[in-house]
N, C-alpha and C. Protein backbone atom coordinates (compact mmCIF):
# COMPACT_ATOMS: atom_id res chain seq x y z
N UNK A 1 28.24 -19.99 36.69
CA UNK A 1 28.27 -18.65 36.16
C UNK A 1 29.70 -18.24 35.86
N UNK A 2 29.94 -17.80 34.78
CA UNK A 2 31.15 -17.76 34.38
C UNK A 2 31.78 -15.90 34.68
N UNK A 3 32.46 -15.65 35.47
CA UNK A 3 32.81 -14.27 35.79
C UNK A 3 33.88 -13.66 34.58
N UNK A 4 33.94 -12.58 34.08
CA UNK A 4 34.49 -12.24 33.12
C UNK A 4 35.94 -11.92 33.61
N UNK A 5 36.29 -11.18 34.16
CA UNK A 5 37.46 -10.85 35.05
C UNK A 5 37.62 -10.61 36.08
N UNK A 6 38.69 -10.59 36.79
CA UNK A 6 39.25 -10.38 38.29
C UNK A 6 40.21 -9.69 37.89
N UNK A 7 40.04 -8.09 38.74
CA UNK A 7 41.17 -7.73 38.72
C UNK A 7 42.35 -7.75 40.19
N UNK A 8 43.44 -6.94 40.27
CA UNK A 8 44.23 -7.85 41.14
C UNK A 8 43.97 -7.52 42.85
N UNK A 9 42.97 -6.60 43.01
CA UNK A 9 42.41 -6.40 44.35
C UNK A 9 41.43 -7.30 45.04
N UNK A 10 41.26 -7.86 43.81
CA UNK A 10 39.92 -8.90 43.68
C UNK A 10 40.65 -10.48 43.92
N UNK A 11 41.59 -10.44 43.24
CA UNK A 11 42.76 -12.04 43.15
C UNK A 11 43.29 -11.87 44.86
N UNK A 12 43.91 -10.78 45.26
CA UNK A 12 44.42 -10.73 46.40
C UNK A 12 43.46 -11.22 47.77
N UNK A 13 42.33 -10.76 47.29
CA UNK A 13 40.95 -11.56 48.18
C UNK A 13 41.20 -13.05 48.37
N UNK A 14 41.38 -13.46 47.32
CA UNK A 14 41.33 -15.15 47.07
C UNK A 14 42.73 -15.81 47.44
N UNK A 15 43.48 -15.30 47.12
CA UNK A 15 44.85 -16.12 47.43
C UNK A 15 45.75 -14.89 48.54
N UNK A 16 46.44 -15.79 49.67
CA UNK A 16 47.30 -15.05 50.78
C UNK A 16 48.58 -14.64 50.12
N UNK A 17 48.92 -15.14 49.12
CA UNK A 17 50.21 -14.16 48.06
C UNK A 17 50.74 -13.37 47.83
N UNK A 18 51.45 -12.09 48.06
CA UNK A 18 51.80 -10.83 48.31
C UNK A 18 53.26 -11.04 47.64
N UNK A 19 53.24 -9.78 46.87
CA UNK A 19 54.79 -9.08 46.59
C UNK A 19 56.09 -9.65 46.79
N UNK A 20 57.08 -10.25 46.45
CA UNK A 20 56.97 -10.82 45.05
C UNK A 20 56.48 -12.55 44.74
N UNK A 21 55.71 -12.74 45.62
CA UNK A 21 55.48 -14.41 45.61
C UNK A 21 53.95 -14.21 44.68
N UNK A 22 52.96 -13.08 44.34
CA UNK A 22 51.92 -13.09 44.26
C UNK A 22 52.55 -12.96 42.51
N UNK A 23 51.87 -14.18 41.94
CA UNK A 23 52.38 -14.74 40.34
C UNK A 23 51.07 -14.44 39.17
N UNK A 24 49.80 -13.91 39.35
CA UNK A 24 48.72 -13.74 38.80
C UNK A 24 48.55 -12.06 38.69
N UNK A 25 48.29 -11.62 37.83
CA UNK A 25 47.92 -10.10 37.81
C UNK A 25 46.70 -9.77 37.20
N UNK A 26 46.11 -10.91 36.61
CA UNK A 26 44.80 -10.52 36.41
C UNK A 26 44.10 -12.06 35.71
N UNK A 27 42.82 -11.95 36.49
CA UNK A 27 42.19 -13.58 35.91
C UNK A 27 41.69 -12.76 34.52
N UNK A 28 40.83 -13.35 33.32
CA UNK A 28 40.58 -13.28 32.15
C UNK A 28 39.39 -13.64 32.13
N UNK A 29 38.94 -14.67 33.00
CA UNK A 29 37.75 -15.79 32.82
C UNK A 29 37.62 -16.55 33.50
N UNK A 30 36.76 -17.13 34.60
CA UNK A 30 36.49 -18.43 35.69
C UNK A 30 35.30 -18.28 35.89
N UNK A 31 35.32 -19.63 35.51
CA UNK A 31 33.83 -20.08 35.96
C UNK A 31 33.78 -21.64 37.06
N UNK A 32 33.61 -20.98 37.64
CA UNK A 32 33.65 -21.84 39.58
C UNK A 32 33.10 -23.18 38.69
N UNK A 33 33.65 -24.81 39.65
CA UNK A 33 34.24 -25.60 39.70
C UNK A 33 34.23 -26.59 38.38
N UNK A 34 34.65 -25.48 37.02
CA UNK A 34 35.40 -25.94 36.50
C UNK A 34 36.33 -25.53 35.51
N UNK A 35 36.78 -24.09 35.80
CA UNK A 35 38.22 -23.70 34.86
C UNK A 35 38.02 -22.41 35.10
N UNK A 36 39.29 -21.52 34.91
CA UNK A 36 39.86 -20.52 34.95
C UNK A 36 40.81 -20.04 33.86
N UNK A 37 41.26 -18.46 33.71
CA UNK A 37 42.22 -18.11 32.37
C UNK A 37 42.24 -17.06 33.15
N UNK A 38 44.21 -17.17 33.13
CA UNK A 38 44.21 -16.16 34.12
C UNK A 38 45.69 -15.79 33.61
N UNK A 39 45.84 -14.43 33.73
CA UNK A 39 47.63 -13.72 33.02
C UNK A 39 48.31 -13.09 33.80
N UNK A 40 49.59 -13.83 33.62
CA UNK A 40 51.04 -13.28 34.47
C UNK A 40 51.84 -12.32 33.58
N UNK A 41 51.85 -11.31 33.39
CA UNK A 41 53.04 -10.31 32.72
C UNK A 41 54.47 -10.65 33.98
N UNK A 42 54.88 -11.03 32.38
CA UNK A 42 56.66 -11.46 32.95
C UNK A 42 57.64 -10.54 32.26
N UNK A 43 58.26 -9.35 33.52
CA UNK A 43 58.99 -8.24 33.29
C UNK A 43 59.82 -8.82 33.63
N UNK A 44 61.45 -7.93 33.10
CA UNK A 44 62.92 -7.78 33.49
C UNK A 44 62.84 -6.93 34.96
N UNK A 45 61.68 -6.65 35.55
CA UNK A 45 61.97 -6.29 36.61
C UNK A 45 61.47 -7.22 37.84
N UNK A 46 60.91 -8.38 37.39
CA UNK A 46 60.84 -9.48 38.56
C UNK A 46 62.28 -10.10 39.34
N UNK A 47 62.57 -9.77 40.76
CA UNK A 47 63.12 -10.30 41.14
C UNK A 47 64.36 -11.65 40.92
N UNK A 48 63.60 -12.61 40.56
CA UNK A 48 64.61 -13.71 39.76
C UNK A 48 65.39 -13.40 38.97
N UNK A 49 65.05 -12.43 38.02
CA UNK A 49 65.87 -12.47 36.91
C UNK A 49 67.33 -12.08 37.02
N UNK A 50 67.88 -11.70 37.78
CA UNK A 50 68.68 -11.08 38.41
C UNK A 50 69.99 -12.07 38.55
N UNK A 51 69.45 -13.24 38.89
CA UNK A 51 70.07 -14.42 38.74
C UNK A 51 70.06 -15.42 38.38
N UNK A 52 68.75 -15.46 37.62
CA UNK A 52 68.63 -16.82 36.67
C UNK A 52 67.88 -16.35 35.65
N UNK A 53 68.88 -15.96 34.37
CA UNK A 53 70.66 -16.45 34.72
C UNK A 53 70.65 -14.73 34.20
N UNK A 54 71.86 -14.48 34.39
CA UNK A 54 72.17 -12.72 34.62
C UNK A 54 72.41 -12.96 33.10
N UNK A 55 73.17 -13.66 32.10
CA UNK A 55 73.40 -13.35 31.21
C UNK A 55 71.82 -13.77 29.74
N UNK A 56 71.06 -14.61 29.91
CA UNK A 56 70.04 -14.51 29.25
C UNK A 56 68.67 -15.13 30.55
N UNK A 57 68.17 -13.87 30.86
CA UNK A 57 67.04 -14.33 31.81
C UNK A 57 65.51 -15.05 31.29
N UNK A 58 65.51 -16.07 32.23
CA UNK A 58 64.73 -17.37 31.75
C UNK A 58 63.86 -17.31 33.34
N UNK A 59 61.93 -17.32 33.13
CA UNK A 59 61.67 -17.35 34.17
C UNK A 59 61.73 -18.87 34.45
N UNK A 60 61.99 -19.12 35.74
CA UNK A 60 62.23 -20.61 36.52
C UNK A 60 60.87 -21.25 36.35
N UNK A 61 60.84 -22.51 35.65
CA UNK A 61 59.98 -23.26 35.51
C UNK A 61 59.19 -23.33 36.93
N UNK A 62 59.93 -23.97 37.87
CA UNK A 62 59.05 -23.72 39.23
C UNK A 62 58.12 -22.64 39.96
N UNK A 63 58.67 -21.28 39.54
CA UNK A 63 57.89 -20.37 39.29
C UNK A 63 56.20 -20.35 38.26
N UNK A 64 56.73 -21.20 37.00
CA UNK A 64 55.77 -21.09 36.31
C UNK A 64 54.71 -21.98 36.74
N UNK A 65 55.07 -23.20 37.46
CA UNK A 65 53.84 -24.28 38.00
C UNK A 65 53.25 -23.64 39.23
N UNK A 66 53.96 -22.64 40.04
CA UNK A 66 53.29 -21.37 41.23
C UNK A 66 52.48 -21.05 40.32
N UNK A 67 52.64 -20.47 39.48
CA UNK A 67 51.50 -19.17 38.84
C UNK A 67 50.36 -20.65 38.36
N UNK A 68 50.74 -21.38 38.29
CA UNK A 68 49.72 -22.29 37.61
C UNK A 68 48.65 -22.87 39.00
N UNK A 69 49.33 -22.88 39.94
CA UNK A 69 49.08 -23.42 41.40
C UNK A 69 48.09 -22.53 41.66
N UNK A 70 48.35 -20.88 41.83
CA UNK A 70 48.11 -20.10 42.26
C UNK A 70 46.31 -19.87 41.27
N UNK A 71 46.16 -19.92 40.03
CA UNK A 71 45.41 -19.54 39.47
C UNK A 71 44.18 -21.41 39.97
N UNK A 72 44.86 -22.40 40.36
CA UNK A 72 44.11 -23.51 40.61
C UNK A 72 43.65 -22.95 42.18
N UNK A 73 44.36 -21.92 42.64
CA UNK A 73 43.75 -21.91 44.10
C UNK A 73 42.57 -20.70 44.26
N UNK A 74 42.65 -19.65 43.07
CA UNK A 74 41.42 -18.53 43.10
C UNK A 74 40.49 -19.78 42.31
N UNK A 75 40.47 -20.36 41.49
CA UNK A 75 39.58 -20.93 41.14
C UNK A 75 39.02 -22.17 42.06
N UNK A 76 39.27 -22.64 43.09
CA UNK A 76 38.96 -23.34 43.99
C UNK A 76 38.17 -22.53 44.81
N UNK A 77 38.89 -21.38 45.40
CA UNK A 77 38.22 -20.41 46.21
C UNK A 77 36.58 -19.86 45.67
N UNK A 78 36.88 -19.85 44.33
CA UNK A 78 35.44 -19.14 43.56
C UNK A 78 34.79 -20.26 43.47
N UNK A 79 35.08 -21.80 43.42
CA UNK A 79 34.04 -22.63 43.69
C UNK A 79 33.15 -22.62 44.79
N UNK A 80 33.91 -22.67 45.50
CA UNK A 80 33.29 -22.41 47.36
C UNK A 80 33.00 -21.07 47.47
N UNK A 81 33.06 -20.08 46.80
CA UNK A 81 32.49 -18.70 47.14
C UNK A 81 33.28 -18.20 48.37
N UNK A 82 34.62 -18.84 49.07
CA UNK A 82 35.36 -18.29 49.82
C UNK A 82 36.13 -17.32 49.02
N UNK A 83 36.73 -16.99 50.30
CA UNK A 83 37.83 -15.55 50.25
C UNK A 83 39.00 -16.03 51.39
N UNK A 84 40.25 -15.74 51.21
CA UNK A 84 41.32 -15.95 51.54
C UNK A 84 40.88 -15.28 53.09
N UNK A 85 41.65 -16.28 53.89
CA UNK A 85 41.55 -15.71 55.37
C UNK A 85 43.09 -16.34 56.08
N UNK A 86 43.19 -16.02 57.12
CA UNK A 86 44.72 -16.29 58.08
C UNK A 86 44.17 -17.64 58.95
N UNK A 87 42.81 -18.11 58.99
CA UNK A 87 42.20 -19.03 59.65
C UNK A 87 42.89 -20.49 58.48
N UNK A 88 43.10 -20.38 57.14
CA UNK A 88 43.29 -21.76 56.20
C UNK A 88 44.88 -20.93 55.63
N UNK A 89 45.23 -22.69 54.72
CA UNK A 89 46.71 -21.91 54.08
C UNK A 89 46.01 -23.32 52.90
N UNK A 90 46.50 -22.82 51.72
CA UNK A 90 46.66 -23.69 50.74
C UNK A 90 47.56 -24.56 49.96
N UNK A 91 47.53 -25.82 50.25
CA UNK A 91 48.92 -26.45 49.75
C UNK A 91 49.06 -27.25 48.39
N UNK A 92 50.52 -27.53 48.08
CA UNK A 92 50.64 -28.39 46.57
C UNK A 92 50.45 -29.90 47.68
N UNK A 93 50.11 -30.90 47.03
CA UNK A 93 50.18 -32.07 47.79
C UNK A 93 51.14 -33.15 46.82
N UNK A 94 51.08 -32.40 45.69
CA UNK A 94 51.84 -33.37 44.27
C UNK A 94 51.76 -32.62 43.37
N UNK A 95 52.73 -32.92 42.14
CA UNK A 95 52.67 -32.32 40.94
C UNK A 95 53.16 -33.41 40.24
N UNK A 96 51.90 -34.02 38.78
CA UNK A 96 52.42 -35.05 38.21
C UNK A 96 52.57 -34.67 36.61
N UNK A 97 53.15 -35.04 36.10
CA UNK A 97 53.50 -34.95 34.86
C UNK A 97 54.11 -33.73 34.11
N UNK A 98 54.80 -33.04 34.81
CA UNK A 98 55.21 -31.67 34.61
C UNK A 98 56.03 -31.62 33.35
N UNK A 99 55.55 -30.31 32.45
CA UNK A 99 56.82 -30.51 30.99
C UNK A 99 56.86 -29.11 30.77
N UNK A 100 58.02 -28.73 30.41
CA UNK A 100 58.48 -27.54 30.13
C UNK A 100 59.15 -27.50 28.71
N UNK A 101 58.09 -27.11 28.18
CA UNK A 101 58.78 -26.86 26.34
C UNK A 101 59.12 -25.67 25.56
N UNK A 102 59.03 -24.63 26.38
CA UNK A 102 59.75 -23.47 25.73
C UNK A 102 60.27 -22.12 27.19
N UNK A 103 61.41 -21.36 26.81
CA UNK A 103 61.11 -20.83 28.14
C UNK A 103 60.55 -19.74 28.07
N UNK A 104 60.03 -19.19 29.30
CA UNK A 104 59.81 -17.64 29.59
C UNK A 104 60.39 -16.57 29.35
N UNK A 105 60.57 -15.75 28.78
CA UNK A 105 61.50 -14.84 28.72
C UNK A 105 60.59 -13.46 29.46
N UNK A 106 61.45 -12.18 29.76
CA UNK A 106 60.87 -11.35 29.82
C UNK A 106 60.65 -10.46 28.77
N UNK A 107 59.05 -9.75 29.16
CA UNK A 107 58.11 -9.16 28.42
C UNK A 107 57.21 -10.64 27.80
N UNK A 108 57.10 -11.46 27.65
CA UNK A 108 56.24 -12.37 27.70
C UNK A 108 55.19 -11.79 28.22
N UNK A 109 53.72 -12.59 28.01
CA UNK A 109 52.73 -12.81 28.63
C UNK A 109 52.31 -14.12 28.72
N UNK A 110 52.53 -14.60 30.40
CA UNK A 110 51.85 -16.00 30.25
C UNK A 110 50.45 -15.82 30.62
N UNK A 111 49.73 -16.82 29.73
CA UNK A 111 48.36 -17.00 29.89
C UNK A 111 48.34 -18.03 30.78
N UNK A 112 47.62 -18.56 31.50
CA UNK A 112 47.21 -19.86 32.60
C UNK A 112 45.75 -20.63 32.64
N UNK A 113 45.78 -21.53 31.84
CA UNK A 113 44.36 -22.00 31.77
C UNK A 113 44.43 -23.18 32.44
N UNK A 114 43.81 -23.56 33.61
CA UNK A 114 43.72 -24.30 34.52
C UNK A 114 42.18 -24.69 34.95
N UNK A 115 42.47 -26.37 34.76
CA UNK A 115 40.77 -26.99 34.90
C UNK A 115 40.70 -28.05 36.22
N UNK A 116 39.24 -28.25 36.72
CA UNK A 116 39.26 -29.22 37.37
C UNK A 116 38.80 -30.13 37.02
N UNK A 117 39.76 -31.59 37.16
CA UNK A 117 39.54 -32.76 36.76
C UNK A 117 38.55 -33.41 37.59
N UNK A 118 39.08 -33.36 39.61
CA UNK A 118 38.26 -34.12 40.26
C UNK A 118 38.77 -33.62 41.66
N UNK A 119 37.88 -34.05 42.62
CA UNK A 119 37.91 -33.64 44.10
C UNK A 119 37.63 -34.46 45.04
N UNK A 120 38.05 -35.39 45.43
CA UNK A 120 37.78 -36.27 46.60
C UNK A 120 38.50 -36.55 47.57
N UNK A 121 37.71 -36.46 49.03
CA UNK A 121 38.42 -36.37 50.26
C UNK A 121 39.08 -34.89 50.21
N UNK A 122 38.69 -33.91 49.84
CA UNK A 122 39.63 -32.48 50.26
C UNK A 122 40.94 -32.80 49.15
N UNK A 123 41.22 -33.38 48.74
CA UNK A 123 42.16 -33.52 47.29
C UNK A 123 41.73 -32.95 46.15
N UNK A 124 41.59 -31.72 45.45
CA UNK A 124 41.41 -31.36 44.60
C UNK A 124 42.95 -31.70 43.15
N UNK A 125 42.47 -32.13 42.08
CA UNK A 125 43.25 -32.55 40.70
C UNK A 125 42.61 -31.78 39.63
N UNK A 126 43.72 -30.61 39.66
CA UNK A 126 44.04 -29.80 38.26
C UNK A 126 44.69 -29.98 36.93
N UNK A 127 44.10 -29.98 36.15
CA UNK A 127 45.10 -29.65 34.94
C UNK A 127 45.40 -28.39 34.75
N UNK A 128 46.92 -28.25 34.17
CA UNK A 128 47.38 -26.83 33.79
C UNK A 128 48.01 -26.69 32.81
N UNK A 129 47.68 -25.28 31.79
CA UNK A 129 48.74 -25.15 30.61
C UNK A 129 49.30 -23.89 30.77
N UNK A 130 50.57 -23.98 30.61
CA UNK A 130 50.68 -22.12 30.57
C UNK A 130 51.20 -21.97 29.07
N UNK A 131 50.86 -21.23 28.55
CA UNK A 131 50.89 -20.47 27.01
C UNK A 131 51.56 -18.96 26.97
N UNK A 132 52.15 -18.89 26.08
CA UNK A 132 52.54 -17.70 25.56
C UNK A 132 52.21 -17.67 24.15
N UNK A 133 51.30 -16.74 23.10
CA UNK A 133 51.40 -16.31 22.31
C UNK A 133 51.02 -17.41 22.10
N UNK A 134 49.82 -18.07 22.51
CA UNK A 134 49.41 -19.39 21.75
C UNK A 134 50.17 -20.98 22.05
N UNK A 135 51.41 -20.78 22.89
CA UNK A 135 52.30 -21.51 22.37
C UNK A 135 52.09 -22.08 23.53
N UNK A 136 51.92 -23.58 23.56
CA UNK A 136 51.80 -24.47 25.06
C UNK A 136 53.90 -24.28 25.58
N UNK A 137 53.81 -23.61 26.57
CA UNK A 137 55.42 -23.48 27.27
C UNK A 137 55.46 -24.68 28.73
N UNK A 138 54.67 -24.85 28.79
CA UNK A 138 54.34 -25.54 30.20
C UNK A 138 53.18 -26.23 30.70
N UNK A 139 53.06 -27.44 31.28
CA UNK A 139 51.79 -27.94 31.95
C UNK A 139 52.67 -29.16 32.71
N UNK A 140 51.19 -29.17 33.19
CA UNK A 140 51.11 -29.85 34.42
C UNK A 140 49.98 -30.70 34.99
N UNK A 141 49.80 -31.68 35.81
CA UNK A 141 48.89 -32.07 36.67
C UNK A 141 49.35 -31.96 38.02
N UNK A 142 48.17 -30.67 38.45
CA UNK A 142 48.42 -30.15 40.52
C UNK A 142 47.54 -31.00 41.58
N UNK A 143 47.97 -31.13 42.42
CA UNK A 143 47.30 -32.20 43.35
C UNK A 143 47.28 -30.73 44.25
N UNK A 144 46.05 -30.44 45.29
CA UNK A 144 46.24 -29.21 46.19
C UNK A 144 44.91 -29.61 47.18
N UNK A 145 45.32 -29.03 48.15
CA UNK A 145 44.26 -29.09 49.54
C UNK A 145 44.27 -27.70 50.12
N UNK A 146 43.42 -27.87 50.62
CA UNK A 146 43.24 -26.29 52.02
C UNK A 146 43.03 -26.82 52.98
N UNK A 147 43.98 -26.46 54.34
CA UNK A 147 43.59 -26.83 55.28
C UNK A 147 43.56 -25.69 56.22
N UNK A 148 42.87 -25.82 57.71
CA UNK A 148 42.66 -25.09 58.48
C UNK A 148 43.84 -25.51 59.70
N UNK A 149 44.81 -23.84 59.51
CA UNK A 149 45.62 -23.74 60.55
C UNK A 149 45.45 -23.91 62.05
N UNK A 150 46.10 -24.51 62.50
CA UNK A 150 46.33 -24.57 64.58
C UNK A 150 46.05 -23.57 65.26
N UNK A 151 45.05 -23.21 65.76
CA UNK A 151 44.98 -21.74 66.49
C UNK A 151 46.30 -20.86 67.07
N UNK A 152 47.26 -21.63 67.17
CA UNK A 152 48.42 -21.50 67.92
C UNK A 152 49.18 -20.71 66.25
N UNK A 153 48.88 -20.96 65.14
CA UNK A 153 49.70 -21.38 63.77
C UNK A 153 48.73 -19.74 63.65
N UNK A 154 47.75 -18.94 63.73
CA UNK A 154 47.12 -18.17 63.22
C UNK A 154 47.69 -16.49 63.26
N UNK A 155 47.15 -15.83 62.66
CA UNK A 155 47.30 -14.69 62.57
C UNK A 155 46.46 -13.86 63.40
């Protein structure tokens, strides 16, 4: 079943992400276990920009494979019909083939369309594109797991 949107009270359910690490502001489209479209508005008032680089601000590619991470982890979550809890944490395990062909600037809108390739053994393999204005700026292949924290490790 394909859900039309998430808005960001709804994303905050799914991923433990908060202010300024939380990279998604609104999904577009997911349909549980196999793709998502999901948009980051990239302002001059995000944090980074401040210093990379003060004289023409460029969002950090590493940033942009987060937001790509991040939209592979609500869409994992909406496969399983979970919701973010302090009991699991979600991790990158790899990132293969990463390319960065145009940058971010601010006032951009990145789009994030992120699919699942395959899942075995708790290894979930994403593909990711991030787009602006049509324009492929970024992708990737995400390797990611969830695991369940140490009682000692909990909230």
């Amino acid at each position: 079943m394909t859900v039309n949107t998430m808005e960001i009270e709804q994303i905050m359910a799914h991923v433990p992400h908060r202010y300024p690490m939380l990279l998604i502001d609104r999904v577009l489209s997911v349909e549980p276990a196999k793709e998502i479209v999901a948009l980051k508005n990239v302002t001059i008032n995000e944090p980074f920009f401040s210093g990379h680089f003060p004289n023409h601000p460029v969002m950090p590619g590493v940033l942009i494979v987060e937001a790509m991470a991040q939209a592979a982890a609500i869409l994992a979550f909406k496969t399983f019909n979970l919701k973010f809890d302090s009991d699991s944490v979600y991790y990158f395990v790899g990132i293969d083939k990463a390319r960065f062909k145009k940058p971010v600037l601010p006032g951009d809108q990145l789009i994030l369309k992120v699919q699942i390739l395959r899942s075995l053994r708790g290894i979930w393999k994403f593909s990711a594109q991030a787009m602006v204005e049509d324009v492929l700026v970024s992708e990737a292949d995400l390797l990611c797991t969830m695991r369940i924290l140490p009682a000692d490790r909990r909230q």
